[in-house]
PDB file of N, CA and C in Angstrom:
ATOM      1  N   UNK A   1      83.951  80.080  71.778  1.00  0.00           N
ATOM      2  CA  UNK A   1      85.218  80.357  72.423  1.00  0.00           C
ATOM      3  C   UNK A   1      85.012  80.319  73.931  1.00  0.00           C
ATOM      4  N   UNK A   2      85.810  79.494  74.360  1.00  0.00           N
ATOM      5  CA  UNK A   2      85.666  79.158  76.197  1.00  0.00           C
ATOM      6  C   UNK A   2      86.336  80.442  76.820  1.00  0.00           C
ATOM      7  N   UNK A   3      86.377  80.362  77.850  1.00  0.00           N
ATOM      8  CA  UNK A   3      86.980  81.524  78.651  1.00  0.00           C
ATOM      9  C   UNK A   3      87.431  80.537  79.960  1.00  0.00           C
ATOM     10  N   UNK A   4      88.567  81.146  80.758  1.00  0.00           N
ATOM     11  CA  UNK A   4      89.118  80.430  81.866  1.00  0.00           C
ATOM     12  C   UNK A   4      88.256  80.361  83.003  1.00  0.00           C
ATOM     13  N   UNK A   5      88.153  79.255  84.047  1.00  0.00           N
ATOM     14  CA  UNK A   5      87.095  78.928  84.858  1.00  0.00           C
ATOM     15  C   UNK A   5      88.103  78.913  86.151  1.00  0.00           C
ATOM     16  N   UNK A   6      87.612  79.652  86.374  1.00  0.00           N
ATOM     17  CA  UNK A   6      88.528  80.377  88.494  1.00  0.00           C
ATOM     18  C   UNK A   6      87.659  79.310  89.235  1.00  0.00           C
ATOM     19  N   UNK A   7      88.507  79.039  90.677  1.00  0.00           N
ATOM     20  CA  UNK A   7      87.856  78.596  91.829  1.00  0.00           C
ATOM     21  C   UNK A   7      88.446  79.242  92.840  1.00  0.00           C
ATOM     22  N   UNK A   8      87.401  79.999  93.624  1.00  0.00           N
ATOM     23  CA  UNK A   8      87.843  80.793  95.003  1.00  0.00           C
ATOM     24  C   UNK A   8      88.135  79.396  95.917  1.00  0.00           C
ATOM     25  N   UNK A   9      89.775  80.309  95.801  1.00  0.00           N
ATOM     26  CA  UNK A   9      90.279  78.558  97.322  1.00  0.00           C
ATOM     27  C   UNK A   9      90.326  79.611  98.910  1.00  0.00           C
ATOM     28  N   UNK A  10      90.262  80.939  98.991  1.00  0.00           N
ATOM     29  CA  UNK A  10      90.365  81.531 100.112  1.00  0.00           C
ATOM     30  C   UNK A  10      89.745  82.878 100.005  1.00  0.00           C
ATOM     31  N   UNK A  11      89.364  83.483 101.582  1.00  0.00           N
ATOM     32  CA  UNK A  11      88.732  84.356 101.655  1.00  0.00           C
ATOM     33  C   UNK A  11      89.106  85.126 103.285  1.00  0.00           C
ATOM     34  N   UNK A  12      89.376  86.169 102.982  1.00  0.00           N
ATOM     35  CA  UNK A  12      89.778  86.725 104.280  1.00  0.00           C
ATOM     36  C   UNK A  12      88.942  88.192 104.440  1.00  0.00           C
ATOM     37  N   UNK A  13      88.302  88.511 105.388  1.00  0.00           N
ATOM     38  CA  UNK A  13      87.648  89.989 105.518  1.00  0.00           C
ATOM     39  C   UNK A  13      88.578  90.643 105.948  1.00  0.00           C
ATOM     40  N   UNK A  14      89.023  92.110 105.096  1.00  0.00           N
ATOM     41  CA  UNK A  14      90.178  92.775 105.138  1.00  0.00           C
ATOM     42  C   UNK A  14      89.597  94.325 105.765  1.00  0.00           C
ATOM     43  N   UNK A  15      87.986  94.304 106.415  1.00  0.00           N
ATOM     44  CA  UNK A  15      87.281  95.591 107.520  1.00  0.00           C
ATOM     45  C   UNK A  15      86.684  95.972 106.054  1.00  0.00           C
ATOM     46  N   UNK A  16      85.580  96.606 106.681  1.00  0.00           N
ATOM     47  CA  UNK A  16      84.821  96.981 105.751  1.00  0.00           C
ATOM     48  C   UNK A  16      84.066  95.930 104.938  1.00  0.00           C
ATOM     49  N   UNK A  17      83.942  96.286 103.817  1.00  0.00           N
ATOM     50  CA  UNK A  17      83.079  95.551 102.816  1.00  0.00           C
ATOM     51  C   UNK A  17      83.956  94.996 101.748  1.00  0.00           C
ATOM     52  N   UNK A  18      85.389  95.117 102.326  1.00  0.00           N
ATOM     53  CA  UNK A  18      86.341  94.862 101.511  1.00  0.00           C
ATOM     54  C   UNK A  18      87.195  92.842 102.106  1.00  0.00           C
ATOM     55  N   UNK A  19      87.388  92.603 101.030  1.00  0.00           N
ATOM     56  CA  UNK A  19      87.947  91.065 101.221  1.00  0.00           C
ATOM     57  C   UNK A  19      89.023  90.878 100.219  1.00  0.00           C
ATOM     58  N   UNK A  20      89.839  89.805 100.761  1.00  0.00           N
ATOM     59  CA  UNK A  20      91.057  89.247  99.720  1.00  0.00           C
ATOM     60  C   UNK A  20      90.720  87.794  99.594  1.00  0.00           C
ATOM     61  N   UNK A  21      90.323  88.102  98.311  1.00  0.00           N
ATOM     62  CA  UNK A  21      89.953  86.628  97.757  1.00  0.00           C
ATOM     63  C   UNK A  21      91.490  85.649  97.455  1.00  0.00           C
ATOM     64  N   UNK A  22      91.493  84.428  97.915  1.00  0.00           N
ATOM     65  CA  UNK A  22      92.306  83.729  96.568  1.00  0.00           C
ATOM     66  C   UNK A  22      91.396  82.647  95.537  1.00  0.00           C
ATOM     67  N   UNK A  23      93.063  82.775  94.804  1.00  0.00           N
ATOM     68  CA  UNK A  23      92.141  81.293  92.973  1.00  0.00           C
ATOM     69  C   UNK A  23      93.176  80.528  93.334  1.00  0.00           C
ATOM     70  N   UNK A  24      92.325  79.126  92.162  1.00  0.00           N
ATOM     71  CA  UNK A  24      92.938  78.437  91.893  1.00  0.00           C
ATOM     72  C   UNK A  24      94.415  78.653  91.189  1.00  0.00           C
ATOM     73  N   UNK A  25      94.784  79.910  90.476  1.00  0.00           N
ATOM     74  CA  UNK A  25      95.965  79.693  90.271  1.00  0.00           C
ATOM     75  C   UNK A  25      96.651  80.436  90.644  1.00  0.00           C
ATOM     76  N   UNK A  26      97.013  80.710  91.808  1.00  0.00           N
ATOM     77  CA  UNK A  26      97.478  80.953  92.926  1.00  0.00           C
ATOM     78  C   UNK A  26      97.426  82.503  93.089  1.00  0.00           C
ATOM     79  N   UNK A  27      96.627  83.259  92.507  1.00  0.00           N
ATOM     80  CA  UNK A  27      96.484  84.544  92.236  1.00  0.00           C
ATOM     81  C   UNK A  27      95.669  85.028  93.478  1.00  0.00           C
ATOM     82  N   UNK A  28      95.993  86.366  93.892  1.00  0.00           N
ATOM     83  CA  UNK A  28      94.740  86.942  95.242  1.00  0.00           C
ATOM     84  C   UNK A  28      94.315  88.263  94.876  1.00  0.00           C
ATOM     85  N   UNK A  29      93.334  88.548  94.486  1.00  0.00           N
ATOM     86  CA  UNK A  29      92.833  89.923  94.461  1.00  0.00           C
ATOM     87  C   UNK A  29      91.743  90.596  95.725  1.00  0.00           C
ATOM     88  N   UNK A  30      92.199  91.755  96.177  1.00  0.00           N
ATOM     89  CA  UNK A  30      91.370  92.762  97.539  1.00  0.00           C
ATOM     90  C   UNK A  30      90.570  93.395  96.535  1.00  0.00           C
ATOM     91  N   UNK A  31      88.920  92.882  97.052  1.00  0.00           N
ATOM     92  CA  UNK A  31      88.081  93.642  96.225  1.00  0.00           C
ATOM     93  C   UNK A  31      86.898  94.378  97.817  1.00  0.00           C
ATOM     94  N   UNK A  32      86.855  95.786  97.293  1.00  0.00           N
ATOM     95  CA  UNK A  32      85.924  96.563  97.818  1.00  0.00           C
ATOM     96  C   UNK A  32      84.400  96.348  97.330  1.00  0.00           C
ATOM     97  N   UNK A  33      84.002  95.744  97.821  1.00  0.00           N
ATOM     98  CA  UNK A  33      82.703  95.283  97.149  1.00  0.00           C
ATOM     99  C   UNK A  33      81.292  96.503  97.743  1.00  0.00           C
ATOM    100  N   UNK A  34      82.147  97.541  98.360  1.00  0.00           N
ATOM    101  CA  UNK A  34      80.676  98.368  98.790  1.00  0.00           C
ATOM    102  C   UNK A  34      79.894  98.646  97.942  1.00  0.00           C
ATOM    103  N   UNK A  35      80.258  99.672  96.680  1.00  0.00           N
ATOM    104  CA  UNK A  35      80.014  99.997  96.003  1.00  0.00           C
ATOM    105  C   UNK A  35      78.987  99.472  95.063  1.00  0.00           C
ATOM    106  N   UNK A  36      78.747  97.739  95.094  1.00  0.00           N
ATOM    107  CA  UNK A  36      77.858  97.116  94.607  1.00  0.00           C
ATOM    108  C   UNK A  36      76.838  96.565  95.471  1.00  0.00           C
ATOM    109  N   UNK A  37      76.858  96.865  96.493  1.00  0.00           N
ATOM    110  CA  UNK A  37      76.100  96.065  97.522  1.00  0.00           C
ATOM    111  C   UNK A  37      75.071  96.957  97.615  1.00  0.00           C
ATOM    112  N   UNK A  38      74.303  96.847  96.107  1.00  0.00           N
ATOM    113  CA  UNK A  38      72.526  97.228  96.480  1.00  0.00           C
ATOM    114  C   UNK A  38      71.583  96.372  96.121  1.00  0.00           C
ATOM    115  N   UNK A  39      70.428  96.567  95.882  1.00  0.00           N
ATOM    116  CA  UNK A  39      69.117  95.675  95.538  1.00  0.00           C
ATOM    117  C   UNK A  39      68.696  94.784  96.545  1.00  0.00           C
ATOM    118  N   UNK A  40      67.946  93.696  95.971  1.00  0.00           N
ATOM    119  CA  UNK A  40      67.343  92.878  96.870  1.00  0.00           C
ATOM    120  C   UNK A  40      67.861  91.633  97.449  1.00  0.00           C
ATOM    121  N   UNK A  41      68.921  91.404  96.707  1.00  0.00           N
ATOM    122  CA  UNK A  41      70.194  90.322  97.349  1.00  0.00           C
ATOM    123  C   UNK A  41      71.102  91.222  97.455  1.00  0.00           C
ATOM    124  N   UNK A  42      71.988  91.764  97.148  1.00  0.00           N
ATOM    125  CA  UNK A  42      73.171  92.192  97.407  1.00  0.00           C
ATOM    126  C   UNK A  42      73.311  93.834  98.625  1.00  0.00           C
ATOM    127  N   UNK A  43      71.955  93.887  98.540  1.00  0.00           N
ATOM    128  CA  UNK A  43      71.554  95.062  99.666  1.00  0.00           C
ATOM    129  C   UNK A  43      72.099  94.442 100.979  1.00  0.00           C
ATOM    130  N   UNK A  44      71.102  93.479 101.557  1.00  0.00           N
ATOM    131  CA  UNK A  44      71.258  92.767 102.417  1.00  0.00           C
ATOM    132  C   UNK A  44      72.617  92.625 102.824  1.00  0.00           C
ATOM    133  N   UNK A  45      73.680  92.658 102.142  1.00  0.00           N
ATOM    134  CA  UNK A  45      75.309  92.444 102.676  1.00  0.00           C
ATOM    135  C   UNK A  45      75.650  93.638 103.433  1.00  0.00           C
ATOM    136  N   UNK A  46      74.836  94.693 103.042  1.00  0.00           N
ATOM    137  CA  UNK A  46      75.336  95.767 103.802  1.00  0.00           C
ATOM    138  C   UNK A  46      75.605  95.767 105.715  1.00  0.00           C
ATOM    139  N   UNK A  47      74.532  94.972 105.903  1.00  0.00           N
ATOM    140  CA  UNK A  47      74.613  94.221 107.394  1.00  0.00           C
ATOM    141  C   UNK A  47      75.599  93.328 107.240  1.00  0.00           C
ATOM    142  N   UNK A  48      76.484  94.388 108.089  1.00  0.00           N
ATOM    143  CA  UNK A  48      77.953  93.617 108.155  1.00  0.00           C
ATOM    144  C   UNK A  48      78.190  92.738 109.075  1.00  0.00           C
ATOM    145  N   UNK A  49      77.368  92.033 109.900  1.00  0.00           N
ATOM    146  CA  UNK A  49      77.044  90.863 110.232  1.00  0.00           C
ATOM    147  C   UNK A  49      77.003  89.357 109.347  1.00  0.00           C
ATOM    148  N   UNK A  50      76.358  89.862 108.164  1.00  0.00           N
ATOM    149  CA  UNK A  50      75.796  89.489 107.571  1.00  0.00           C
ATOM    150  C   UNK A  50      77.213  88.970 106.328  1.00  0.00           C
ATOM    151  N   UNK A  51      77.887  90.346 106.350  1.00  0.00           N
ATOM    152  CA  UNK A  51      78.705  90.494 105.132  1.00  0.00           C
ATOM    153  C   UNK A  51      80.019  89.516 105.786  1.00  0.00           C
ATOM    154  N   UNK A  52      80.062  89.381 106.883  1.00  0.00           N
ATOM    155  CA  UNK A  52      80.780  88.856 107.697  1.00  0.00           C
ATOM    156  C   UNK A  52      80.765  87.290 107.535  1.00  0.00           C
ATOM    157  N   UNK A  53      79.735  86.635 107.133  1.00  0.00           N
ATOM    158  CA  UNK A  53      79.423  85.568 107.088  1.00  0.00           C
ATOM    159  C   UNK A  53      79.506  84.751 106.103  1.00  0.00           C
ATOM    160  N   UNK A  54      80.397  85.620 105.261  1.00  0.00           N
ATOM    161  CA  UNK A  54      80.680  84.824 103.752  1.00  0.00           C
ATOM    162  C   UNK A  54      81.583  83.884 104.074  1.00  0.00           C
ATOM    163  N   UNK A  55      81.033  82.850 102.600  1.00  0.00           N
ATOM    164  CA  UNK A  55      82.224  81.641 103.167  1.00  0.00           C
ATOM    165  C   UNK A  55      82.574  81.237 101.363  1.00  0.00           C
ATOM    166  N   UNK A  56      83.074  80.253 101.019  1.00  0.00           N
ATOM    167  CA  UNK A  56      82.951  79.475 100.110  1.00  0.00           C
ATOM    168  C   UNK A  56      82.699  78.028  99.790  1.00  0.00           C
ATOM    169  N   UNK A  57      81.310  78.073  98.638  1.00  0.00           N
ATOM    170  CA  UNK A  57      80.726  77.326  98.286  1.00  0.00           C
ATOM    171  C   UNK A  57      81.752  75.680  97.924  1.00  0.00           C
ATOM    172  N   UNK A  58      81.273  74.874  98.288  1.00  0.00           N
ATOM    173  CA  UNK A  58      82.305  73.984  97.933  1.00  0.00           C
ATOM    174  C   UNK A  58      82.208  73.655  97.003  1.00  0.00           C
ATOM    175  N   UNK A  59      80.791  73.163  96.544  1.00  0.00           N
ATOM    176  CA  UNK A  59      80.519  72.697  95.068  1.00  0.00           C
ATOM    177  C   UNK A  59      80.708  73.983  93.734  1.00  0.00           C
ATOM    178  N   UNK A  60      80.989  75.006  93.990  1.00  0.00           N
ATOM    179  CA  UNK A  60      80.843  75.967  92.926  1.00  0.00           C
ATOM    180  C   UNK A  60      82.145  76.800  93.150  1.00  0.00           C
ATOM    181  N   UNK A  61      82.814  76.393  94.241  1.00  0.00           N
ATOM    182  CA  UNK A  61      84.027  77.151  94.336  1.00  0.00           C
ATOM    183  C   UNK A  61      83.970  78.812  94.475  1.00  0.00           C
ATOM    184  N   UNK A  62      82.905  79.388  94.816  1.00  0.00           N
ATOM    185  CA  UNK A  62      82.819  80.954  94.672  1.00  0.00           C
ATOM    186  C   UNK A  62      82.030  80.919  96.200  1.00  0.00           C
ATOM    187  N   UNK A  63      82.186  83.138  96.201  1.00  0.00           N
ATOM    188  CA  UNK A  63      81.973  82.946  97.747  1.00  0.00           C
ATOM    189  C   UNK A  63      80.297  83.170  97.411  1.00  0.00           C
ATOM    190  N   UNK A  64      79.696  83.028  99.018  1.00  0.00           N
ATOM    191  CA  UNK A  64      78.254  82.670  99.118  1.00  0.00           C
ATOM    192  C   UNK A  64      77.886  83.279 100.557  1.00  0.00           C
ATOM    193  N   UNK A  65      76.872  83.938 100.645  1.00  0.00           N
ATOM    194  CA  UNK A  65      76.202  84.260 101.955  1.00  0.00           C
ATOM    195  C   UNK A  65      74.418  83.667 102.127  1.00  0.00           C
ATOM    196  N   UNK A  66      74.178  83.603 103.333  1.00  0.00           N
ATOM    197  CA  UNK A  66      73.238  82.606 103.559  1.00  0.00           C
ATOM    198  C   UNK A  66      72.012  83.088 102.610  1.00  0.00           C
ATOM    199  N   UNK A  67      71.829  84.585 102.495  1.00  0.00           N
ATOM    200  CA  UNK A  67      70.814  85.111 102.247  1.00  0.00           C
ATOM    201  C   UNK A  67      70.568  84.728 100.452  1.00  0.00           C
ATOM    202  N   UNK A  68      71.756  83.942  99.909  1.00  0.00           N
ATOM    203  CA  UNK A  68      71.634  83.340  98.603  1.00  0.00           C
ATOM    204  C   UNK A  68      72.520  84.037  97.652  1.00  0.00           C
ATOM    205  N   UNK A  69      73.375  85.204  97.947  1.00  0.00           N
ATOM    206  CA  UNK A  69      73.820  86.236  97.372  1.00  0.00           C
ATOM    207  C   UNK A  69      75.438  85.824  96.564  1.00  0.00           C
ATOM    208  N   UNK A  70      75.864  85.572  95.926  1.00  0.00           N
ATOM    209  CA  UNK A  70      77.261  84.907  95.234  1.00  0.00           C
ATOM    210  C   UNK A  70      77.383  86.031  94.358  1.00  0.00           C
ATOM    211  N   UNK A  71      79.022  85.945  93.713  1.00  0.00           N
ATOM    212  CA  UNK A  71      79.415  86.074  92.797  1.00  0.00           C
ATOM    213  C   UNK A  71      80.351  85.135  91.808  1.00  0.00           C
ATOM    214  N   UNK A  72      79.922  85.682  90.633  1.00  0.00           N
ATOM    215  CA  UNK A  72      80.887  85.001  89.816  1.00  0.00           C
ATOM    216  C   UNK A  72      82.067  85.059  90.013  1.00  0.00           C
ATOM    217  N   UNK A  73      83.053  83.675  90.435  1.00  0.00           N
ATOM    218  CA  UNK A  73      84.094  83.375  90.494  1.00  0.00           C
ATOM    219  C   UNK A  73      85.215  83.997  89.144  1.00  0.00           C
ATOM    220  N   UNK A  74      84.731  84.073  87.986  1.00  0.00           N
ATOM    221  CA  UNK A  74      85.325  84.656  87.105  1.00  0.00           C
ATOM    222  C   UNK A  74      85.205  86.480  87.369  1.00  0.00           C
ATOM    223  N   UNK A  75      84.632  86.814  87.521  1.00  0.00           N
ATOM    224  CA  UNK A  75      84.115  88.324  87.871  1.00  0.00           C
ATOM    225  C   UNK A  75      84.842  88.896  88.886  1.00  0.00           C
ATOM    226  N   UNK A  76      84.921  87.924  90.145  1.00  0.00           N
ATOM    227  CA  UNK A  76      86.197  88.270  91.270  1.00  0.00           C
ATOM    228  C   UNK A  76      87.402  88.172  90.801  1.00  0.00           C
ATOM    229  N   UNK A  77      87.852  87.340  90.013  1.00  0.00           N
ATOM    230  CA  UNK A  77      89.179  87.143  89.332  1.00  0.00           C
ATOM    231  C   UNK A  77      89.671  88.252  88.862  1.00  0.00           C
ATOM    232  N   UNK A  78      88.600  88.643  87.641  1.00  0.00           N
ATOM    233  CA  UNK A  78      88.727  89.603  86.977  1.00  0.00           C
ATOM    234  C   UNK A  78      88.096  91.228  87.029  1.00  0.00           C
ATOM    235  N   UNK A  79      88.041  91.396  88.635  1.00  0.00           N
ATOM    236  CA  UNK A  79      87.165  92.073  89.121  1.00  0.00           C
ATOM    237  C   UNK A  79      87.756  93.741  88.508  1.00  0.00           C
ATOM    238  N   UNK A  80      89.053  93.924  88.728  1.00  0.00           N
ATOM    239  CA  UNK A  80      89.338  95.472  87.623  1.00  0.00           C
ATOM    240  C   UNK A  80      88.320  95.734  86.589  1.00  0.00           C
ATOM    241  N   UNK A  81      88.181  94.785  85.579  1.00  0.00           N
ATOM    242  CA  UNK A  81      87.816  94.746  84.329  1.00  0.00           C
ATOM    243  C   UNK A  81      86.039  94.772  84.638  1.00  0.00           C
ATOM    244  N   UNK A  82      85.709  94.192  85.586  1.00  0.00           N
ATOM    245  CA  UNK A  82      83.956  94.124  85.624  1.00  0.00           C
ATOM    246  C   UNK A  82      83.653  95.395  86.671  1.00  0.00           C
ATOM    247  N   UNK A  83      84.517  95.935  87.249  1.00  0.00           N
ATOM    248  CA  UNK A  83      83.768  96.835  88.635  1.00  0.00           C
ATOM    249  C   UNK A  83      82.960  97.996  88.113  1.00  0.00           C
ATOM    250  N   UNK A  84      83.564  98.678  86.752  1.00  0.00           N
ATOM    251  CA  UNK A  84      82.500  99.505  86.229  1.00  0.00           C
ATOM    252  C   UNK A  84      81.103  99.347  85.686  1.00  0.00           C
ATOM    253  N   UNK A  85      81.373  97.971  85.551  1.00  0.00           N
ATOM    254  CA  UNK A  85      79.835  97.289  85.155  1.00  0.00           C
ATOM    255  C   UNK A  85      79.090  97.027  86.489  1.00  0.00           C
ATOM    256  N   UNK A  86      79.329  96.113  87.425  1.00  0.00           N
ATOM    257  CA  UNK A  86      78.815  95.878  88.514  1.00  0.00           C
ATOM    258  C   UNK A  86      78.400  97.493  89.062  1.00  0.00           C
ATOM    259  N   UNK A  87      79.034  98.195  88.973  1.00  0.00           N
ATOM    260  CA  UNK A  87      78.718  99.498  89.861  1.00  0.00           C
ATOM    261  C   UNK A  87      77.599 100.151  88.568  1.00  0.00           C
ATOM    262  N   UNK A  88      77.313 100.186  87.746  1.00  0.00           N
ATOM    263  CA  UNK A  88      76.163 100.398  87.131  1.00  0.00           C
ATOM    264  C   UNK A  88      75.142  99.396  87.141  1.00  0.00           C
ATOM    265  N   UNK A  89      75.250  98.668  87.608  1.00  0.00           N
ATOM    266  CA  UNK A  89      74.098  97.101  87.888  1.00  0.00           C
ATOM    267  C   UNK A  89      73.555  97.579  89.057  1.00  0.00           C
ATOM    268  N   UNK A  90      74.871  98.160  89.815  1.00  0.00           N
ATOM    269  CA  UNK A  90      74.165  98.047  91.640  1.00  0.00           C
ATOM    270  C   UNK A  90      73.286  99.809  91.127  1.00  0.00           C
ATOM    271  N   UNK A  91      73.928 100.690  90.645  1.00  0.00           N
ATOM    272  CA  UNK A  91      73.016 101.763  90.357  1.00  0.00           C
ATOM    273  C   UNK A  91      71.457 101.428  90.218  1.00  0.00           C
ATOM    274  N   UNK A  92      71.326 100.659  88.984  1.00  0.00           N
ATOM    275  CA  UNK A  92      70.008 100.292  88.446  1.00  0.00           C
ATOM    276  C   UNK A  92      69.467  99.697  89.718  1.00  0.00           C
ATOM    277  N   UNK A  93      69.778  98.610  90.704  1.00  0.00           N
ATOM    278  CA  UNK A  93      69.064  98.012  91.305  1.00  0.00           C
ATOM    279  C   UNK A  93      68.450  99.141  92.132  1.00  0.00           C
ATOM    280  N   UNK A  94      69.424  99.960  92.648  1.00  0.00           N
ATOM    281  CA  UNK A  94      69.266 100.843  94.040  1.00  0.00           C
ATOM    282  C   UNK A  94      68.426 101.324  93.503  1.00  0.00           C
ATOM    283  N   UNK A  95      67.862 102.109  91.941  1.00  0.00           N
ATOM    284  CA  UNK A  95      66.547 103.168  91.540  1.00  0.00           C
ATOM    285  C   UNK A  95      65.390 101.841  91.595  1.00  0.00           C
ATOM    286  N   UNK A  96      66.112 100.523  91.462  1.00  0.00           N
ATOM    287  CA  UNK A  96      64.794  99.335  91.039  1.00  0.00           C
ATOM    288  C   UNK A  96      64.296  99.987  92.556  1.00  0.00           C
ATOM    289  N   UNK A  97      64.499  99.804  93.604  1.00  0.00           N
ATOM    290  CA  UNK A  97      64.370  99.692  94.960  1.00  0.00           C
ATOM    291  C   UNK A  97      63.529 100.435  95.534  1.00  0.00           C
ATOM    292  N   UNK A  98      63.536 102.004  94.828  1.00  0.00           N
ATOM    293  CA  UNK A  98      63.155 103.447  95.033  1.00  0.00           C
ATOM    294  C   UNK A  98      61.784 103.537  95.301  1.00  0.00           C
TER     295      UNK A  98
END
């Protein structure tokens, strides 16, 4: 069973660690992404320099920072539904880190 395939067409930094993504079908979701921004890629965003510098990938349609760090374009879409997971991912990384 397939599942629907998003492409981030826009990206705006809305302060903070927070952004308004758009999709391909014409949908925009504001995601607070602090909350996940730990470990050994996704730490690094915390330098909001850094976090600042997101763009989108052309070939993969999702956003991307230099340091190699993406997310799933489906995951931003559907980011309500995944944030309790991601925020137990970024948990685990932050004790990986310890």
């Amino acid at each position: 069973m397939g599942h629907p395939i998003y492409r981030v067409t826009s990206v705006e930094l809305l302060g903070n660690y927070r952004l308004r993504v758009g999709f391909d079908d014409g949908s925009t979701r504001d995601i607070d992404l602090e909350p996940v921004l730990e470990g050994e890629i996704y730490g690094l965003l915390r330098d909001r320099t850094v976090f600042a510098s997101v763009e989108i990938d052309p070939e993969v349609h999702t956003l991307v920072w230099p340091n190699g760090a993406d997310f799933d374009p489906a995951i931003l879409h559907d980011w309500p539904e995944h944030e309790a997971a991601m925020r137990q991912l970024a948990k685990r990384w932050a004790m990986a880190g310890v």
